[in-house]
Protein backbone atom coordinates (compact mmCIF):
# COMPACT_ATOMS: atom_id res chain seq x y z
CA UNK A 1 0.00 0.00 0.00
CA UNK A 2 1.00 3.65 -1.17
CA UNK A 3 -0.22 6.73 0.10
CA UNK A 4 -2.22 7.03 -3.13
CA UNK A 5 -4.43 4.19 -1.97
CA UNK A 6 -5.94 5.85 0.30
CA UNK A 7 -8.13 9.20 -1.46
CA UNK A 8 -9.30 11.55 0.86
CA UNK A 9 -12.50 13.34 -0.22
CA UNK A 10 -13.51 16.65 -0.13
CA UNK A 11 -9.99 18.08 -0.85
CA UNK A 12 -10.54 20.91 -3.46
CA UNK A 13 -12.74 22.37 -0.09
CA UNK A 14 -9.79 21.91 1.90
CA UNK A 15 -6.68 23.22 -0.55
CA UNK A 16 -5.93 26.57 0.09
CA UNK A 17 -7.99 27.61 3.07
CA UNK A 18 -7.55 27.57 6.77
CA UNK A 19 -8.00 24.34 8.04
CA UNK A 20 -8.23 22.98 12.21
CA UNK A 21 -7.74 19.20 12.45
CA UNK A 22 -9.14 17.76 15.43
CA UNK A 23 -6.61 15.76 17.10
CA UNK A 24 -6.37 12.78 19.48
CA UNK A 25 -2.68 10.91 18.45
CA UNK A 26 -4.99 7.81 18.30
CA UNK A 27 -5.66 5.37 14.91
CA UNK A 28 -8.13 7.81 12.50
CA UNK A 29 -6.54 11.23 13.46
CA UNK A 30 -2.86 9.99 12.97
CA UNK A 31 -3.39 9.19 9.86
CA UNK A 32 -4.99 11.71 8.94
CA UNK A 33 -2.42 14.13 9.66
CA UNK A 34 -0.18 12.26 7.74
CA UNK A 35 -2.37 11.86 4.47
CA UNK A 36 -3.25 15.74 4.47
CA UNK A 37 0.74 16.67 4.89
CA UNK A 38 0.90 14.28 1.78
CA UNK A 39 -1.71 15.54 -0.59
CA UNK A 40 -0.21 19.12 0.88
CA UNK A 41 -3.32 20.01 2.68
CA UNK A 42 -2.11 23.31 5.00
CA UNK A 43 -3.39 22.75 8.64
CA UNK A 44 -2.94 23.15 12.54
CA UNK A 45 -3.95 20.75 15.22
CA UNK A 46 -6.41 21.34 18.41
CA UNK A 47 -6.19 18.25 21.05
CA UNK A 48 -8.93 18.24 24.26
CA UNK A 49 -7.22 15.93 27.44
CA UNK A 50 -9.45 14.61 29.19
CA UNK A 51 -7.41 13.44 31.92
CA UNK A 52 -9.20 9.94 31.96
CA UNK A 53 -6.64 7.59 30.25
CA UNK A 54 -3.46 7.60 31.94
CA UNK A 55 -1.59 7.60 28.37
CA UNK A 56 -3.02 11.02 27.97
CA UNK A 57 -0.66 13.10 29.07
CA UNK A 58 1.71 10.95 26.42
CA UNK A 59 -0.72 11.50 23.81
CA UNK A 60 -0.68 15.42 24.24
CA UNK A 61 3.27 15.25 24.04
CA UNK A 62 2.44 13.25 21.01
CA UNK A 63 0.72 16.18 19.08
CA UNK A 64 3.17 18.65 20.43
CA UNK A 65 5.93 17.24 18.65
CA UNK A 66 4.49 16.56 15.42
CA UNK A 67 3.36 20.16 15.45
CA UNK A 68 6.77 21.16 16.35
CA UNK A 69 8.76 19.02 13.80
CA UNK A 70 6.37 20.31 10.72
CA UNK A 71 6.18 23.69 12.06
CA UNK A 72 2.40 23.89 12.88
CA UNK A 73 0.34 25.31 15.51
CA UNK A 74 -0.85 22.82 18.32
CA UNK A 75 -3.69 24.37 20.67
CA UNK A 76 -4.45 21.79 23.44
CA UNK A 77 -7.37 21.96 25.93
CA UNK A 78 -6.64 20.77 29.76
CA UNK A 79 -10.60 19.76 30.49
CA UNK A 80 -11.96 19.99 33.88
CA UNK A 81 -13.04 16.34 35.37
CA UNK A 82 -16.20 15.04 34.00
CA UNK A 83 -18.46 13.37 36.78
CA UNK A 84 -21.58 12.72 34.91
CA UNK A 85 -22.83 12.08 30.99
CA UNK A 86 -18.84 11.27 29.78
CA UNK A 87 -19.50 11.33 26.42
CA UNK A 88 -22.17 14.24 26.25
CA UNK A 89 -20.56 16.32 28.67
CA UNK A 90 -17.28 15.74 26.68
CA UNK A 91 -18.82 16.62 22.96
CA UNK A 92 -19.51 19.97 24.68
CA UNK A 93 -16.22 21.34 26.14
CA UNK A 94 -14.34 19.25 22.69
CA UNK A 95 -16.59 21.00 20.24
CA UNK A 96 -16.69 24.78 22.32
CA UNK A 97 -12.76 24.53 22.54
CA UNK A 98 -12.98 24.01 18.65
CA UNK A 99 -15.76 26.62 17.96
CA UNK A 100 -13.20 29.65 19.79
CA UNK A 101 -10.33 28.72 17.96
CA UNK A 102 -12.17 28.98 15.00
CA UNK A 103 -13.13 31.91 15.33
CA UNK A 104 -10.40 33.97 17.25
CA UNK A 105 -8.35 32.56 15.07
CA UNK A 106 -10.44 32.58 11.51
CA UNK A 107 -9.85 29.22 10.50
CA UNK A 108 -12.89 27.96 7.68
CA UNK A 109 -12.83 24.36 8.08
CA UNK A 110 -12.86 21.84 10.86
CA UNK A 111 -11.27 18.60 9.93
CA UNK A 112 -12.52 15.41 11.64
CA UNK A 113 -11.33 12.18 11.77
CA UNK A 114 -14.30 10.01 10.97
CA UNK A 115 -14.68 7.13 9.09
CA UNK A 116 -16.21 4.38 6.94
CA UNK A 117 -16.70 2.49 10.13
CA UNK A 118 -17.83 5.52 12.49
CA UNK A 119 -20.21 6.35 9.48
CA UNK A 120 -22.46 2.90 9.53
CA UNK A 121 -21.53 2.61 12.90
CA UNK A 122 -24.00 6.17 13.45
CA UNK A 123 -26.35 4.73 10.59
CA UNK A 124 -26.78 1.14 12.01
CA UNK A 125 -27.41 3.25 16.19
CA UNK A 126 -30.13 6.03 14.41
CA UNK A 127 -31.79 3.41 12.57
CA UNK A 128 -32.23 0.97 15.57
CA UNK A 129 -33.53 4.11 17.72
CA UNK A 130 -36.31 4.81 15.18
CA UNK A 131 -34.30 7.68 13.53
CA UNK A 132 -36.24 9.29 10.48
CA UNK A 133 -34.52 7.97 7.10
CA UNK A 134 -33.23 11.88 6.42
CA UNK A 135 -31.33 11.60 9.48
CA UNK A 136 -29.94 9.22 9.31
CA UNK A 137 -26.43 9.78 6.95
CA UNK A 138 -22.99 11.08 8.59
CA UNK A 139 -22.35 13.77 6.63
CA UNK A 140 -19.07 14.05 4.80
CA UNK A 141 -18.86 17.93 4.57
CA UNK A 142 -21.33 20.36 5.68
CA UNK A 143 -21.59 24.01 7.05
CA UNK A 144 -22.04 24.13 10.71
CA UNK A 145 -23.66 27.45 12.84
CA UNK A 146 -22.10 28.40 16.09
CA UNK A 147 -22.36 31.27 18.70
CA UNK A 148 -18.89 32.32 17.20
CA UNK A 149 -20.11 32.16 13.36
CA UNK A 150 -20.69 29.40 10.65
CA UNK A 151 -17.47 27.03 9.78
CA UNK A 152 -17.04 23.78 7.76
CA UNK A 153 -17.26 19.98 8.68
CA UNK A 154 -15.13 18.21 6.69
CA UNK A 155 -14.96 14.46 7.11
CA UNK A 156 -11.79 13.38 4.31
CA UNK A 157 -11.64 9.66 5.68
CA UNK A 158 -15.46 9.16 5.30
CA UNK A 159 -15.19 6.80 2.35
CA UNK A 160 -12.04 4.74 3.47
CA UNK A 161 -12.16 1.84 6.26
CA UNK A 162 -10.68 1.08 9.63
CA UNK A 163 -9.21 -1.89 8.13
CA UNK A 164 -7.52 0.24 5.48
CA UNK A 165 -6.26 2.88 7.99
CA UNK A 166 -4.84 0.82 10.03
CA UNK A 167 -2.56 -1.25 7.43
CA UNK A 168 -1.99 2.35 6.01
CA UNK A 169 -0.22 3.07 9.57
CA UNK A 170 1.55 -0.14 9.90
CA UNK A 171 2.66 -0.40 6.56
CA UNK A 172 4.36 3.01 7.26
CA UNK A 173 5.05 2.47 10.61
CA UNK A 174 3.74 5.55 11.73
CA UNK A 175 2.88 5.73 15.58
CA UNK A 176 -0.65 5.85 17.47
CA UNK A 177 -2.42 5.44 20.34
CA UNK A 178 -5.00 2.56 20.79
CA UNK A 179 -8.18 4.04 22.89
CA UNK A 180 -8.79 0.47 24.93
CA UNK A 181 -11.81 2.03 26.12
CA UNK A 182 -13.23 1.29 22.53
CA UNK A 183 -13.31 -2.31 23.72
CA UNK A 184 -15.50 -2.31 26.51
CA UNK A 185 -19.05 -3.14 25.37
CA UNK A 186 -20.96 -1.75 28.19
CA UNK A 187 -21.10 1.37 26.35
CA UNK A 188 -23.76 1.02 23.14
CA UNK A 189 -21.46 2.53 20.84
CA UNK A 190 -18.98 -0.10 21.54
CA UNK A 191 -21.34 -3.22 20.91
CA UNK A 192 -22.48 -2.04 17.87
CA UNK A 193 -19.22 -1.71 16.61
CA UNK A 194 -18.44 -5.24 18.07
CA UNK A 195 -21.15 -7.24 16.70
CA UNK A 196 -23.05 -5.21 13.95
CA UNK A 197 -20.67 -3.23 12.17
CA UNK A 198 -17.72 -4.37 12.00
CA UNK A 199 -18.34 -8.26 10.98
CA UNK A 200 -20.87 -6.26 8.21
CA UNK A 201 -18.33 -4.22 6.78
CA UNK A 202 -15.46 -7.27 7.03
CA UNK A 203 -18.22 -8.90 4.40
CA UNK A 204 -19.76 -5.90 2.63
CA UNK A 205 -17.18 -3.34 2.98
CA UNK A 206 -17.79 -1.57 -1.12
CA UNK A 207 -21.55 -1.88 -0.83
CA UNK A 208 -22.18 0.03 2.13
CA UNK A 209 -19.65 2.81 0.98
CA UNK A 210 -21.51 3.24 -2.09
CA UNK A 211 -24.66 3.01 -0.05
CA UNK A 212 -24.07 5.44 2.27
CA UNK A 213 -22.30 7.52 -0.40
CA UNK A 214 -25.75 7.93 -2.12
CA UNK A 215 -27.75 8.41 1.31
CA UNK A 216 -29.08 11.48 0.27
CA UNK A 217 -30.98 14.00 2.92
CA UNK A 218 -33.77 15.79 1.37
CA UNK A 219 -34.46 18.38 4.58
CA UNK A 220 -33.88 21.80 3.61
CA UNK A 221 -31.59 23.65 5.93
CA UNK A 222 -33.12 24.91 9.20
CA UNK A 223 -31.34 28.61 9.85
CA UNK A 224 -30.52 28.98 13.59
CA UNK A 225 -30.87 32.37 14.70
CA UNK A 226 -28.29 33.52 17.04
CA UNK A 227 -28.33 37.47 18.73
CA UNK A 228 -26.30 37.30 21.62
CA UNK A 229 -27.37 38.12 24.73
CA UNK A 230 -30.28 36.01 24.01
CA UNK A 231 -30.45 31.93 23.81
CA UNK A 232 -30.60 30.32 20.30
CA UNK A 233 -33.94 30.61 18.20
CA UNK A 234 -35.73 29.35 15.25
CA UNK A 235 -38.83 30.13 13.31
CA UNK A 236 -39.39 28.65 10.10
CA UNK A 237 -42.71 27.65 7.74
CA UNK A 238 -44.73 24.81 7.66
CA UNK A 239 -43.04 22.27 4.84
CA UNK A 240 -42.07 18.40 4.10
CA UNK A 241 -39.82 16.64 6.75
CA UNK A 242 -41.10 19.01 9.58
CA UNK A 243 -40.99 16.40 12.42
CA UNK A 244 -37.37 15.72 11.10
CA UNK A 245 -36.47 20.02 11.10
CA UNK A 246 -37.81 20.19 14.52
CA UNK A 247 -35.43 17.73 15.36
CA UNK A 248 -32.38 19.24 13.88
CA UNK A 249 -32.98 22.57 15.58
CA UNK A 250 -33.75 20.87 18.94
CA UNK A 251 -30.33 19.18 18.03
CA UNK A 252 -28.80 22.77 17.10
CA UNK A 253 -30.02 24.27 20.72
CA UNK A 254 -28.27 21.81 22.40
CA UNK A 255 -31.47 19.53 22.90
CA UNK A 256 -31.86 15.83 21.45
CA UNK A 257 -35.22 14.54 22.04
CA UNK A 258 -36.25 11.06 22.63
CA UNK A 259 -38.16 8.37 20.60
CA UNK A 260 -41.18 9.05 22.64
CA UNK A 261 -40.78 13.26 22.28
CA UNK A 262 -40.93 12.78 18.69
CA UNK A 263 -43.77 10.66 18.67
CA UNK A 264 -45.83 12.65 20.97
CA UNK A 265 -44.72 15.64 18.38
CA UNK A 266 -45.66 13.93 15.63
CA UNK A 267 -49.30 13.82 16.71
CA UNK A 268 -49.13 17.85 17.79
CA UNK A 269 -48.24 18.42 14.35
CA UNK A 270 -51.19 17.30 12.84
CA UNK A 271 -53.27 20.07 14.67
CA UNK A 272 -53.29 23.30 13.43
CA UNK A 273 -51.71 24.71 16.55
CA UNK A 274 -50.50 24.04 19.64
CA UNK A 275 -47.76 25.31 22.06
CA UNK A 276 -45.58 22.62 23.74
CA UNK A 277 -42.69 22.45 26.47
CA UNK A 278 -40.32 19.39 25.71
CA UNK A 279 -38.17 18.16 28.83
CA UNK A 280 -38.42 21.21 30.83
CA UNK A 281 -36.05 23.29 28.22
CA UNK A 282 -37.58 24.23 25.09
CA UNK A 283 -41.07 25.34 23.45
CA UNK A 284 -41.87 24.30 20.03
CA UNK A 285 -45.32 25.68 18.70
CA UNK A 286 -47.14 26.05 15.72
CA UNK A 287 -49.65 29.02 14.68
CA UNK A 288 -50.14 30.08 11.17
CA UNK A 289 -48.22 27.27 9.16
CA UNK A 290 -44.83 28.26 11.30
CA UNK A 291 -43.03 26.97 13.94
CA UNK A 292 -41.62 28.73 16.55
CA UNK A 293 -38.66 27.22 18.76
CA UNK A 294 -37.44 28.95 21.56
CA UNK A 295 -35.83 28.44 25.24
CA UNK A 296 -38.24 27.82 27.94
CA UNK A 297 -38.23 30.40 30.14
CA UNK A 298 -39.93 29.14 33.56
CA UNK A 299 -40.11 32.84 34.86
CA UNK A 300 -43.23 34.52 33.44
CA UNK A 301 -42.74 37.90 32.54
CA UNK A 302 -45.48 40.58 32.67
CA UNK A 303 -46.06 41.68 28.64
CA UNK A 304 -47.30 45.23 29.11
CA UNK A 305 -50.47 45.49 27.45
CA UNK A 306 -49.10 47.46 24.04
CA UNK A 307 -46.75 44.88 23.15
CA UNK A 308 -49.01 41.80 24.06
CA UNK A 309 -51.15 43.51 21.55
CA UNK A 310 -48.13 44.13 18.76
CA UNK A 311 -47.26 40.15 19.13
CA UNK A 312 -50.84 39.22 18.61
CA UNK A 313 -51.44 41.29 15.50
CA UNK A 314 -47.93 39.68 14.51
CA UNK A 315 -49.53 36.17 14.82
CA UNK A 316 -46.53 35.59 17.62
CA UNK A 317 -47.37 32.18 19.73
CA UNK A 318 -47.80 32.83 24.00
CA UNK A 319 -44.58 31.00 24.78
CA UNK A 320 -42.40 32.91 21.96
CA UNK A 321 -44.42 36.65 23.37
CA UNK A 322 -42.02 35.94 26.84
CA UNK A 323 -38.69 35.32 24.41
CA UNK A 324 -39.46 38.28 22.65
CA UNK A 325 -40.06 40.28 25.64
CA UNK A 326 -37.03 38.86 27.15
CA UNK A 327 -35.91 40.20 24.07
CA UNK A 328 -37.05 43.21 24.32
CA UNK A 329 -35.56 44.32 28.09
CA UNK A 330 -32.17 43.56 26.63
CA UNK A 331 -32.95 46.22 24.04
CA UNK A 332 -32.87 43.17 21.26
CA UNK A 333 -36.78 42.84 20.05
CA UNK A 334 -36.11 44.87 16.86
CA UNK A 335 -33.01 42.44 16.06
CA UNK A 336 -35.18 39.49 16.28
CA UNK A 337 -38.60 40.68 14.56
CA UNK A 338 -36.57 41.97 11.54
CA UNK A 339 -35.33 38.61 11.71
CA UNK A 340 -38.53 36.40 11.52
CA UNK A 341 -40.56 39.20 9.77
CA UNK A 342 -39.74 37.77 6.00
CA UNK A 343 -40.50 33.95 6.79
């Protein structure tokens, strides 16, 4: 095996812009930094330690002198210790350390490590939850909204295996870290891997890449609105795949429903209102062929009695009239009407 037989997609998006890779010095992200520095793919590294794995330290060391012997930048994260909801809790801090160097920094894309495997892997979990079929494909590239601004997922290894990557690596000899925690099958993730989609790709490795390759998602884009001081909002119209939009900008506000949420949704969306509160944290609700998503606020602010009558004769929803009045202490109300005004 040559470096050519492994082809990385998505690199015309990556050549000549500014690109993060997100780094761990284990099997996917090694290589990866040493097929990008090959097809000459200009990029710096960001590494989170988590201070779980004892090798962790060695793995930070790791980065830092590949960064130093190649002349890149290396930004590491020390995380605070994670008592509850590992892998959630982790997601956050790795993905809010990304989103500031991003931006501070003005980098366009950020590079991730995932692969063939992680890809079905995702596919097989969704679709044994009771995922909708439009959700159900890891994208390869894709533009992602933040607090900081909008940026680039780019997933290069998204076509090749775990098989291939790893005789890629030892057929070079180049160095990693094995993750032994990806072993234990107490964790969901792990069993899947173990006795779904692994022994499926070992057989049917070229059929589910072009499979998933032609998973196409047919739900338009759902546009988060974001005007700091004020939590993350959406309003958007009535169309195709709404239980599946919903989703995605539950997903976008930092809230992933269950199986049962989206059922019970699914049967409020056949009304032509109604005004719900999901898990104590959000309110979706429908008036007029729109839906409105917002935080849920559980203190009840007094709407003087000109603006409770400007949000009615807007067609505004009760829960959204407290967001927008929220809104509207912080000076903001303006900002978010001109906002919503054209959907």
């Amino acid at each position: 095996m040559d470096y050519l037989e492994i082809q990385l997609e998505f690199l015309d998006a990556l050549r000549g812009s500014r690109n993060l890779l997100a780094f761990s010095s284990g099997v996917d992200s090694s290589a990866l930094y040493f097929l990008l520095k090959f097809y000459g793919i200009p990029f710096d590294v960001a590494i989170v330690d988590y201070g779980v794995r004892k090798q962790s330290k060695l793995e930070v060391e790791r980065a830092k002198t590949l960064c130093f012997l190649d002349k890149k930048q290396c930004f590491i994260k020390q995380a605070e210790p994670i008592f509850t909801d590992f892998e959630h809790t982790a997601r956050k801090i790795r993905y809010e350390f990304f989103e500031q160097i991003l931006h501070t920094y003005h980098y366009q894309n950020l590079i991730l490590a995932h692969q063939l495997n992680d890809a079905f892997e995702w596919f097989l979990m969704q679709f044994c939850k009771g995922t909708s079929g439009a959700l159900l494909q890891m994208q390869g590239c894709y533009k992602k909204q933040s607090a900081f601004g909008d940026y680039f997922i780019v997933r290069p290894l998204i076509k090749t295996s775990r098989k291939e990557i790893l005789e890629f690596l030892h057929n070079f000899k180049i160095f990693y870290f094995e993750d032994f925690s990806n072993t234990n099958t107490n964790f969901q993730r792990n069993a899947f891997r173990k006795h779904f989609s692994n022994p499926l790709l070992e057989r049917f490795r070229s059929g589910i890449a072009f499979s998933l390759g032609h998973f196409k998602s047919e739900i338009a884009d759902v546009k988060l609105f974001r005007i700091p001081p004020l939590e993350p909002f959406c309003v958007f119209k009535e169309e195709s795949h709404l239980l599946e939009r919903i989703d995605r900008a539950c997903k976008m506000c930092g809230i992933l429903l269950s199986r049962g949420q989206k059922l019970e949704l699914k049967g409020y969306l056949e009304r032509e209102e109604f005004s719900v509160v999901l898990q104590g944290k959000i309110n979706i609700e429908k008036l007029d062929c729109k839906i409105f998503i917002s935080r849920f606020c559980a203190y009840q602010a007094t709407i003087p009695k000109q603006f409770k009558e400007k949000y009615r004769k807007l067609r505004i929803p009760k829960k959204f009239r407290i967001f927008l009045e929220n809104a509207r202490k912080l000076g903001k109300l303006e900002a978010v009407l001109s906002e919503i005004k054209e959907i």
